[in-house]
Protein backbone atom coordinates (compact mmCIF):
# COMPACT_ATOMS: atom_id res chain seq x y z
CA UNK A 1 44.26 69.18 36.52
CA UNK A 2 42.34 71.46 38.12
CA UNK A 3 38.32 72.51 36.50
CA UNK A 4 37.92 75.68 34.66
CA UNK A 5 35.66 77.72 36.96
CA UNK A 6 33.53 79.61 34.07
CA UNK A 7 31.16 81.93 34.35
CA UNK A 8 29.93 84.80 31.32
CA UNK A 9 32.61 86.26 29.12
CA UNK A 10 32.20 89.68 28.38
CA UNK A 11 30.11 91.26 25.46
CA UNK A 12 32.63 92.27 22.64
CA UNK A 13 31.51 96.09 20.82
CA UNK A 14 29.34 94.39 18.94
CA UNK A 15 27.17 92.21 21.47
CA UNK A 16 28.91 88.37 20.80
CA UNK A 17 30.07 87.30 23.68
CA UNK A 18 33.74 87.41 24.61
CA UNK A 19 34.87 84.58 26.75
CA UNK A 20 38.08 85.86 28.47
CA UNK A 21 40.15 83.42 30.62
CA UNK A 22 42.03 83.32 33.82
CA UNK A 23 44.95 81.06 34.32
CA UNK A 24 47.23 80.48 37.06
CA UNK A 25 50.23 78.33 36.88
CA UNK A 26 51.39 76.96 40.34
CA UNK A 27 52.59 74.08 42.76
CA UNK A 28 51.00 72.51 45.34
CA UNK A 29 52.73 74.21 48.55
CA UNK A 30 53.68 77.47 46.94
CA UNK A 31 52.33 80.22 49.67
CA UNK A 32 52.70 82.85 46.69
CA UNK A 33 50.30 80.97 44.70
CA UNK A 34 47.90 80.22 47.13
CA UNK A 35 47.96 84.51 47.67
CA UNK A 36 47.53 84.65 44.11
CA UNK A 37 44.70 82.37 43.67
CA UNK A 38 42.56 84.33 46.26
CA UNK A 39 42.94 87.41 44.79
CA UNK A 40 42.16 85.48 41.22
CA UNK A 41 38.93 83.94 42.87
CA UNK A 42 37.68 87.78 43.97
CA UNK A 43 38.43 89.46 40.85
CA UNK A 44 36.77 86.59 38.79
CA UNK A 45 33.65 86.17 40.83
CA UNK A 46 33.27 90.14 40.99
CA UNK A 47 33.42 90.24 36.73
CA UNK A 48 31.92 86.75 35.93
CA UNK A 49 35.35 85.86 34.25
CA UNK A 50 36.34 81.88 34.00
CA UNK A 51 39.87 80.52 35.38
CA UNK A 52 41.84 77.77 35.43
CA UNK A 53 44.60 76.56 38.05
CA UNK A 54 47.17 74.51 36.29
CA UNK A 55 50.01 72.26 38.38
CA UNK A 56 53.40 73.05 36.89
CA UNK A 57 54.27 69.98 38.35
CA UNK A 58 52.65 68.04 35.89
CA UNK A 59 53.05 69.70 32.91
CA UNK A 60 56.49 69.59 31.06
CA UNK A 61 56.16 72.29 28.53
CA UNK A 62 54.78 74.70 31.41
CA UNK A 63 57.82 73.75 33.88
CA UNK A 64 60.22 74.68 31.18
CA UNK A 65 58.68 77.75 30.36
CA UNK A 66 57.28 79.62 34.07
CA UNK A 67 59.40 77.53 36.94
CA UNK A 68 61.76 80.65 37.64
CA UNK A 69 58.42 82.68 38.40
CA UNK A 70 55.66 80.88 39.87
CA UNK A 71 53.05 81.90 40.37
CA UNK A 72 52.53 82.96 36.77
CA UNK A 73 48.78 84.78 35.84
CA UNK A 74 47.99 84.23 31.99
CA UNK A 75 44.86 86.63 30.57
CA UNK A 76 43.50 84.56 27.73
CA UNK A 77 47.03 82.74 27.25
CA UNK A 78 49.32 85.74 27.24
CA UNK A 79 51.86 86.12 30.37
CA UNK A 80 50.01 88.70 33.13
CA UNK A 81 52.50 88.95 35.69
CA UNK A 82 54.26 86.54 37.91
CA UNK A 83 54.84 86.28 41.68
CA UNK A 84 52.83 88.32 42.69
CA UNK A 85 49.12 89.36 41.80
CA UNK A 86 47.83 93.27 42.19
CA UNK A 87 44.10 93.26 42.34
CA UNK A 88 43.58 96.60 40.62
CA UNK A 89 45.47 95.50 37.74
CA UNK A 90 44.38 92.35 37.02
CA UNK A 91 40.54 94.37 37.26
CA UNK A 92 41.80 96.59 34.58
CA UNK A 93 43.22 93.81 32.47
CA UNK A 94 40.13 92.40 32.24
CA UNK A 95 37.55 95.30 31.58
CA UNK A 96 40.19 95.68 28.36
């Protein structure tokens, strides 16, 4: 398993911080999710956001849930998109 990459969370309305998380589900030798990792590296180094890569290879629960759409993009656990990443969006999914 692959490090979380973190770096500061956001400030929620009333100035705690609000740690927000990327997380892409992949393969090893999935072009798609090597596309959607660099556009998940920019957008998270440009905002300071944290992600996670996790191998759907080695995770049973993960296979049987995302294997029809890998690459899959989770925003603080909840389903994103899948196959394929738009910058702009995932930007304005995480200024929410």
């Amino acid at each position: 398993m692959s490090p979380i990459f973190r770096r500061t969370g956001r400030r929620t309305e009333k100035g705690v911080p609000r740690e927000r998380l990327v997380t892409l589900i992949g393969k090893p030798g999935c072009h798609l999710c090597d596309d959607a990792q660099d556009v998940i590296e920019k957008v998270c180094a440009d905002l300071g956001m944290p992600w996670e890569k996790k191998d759907i290879t080695q995770d049973e629960e993960l296979h049987r849930l995302y294997w029809e759409q890998i690459p899959v993009v989770l925003v603080d656990g909840a389903q994103h998109t899948f196959w394929r990443v738009n910058e702009d969006r995932l930007r304005r999914a995480l200024a929410e």
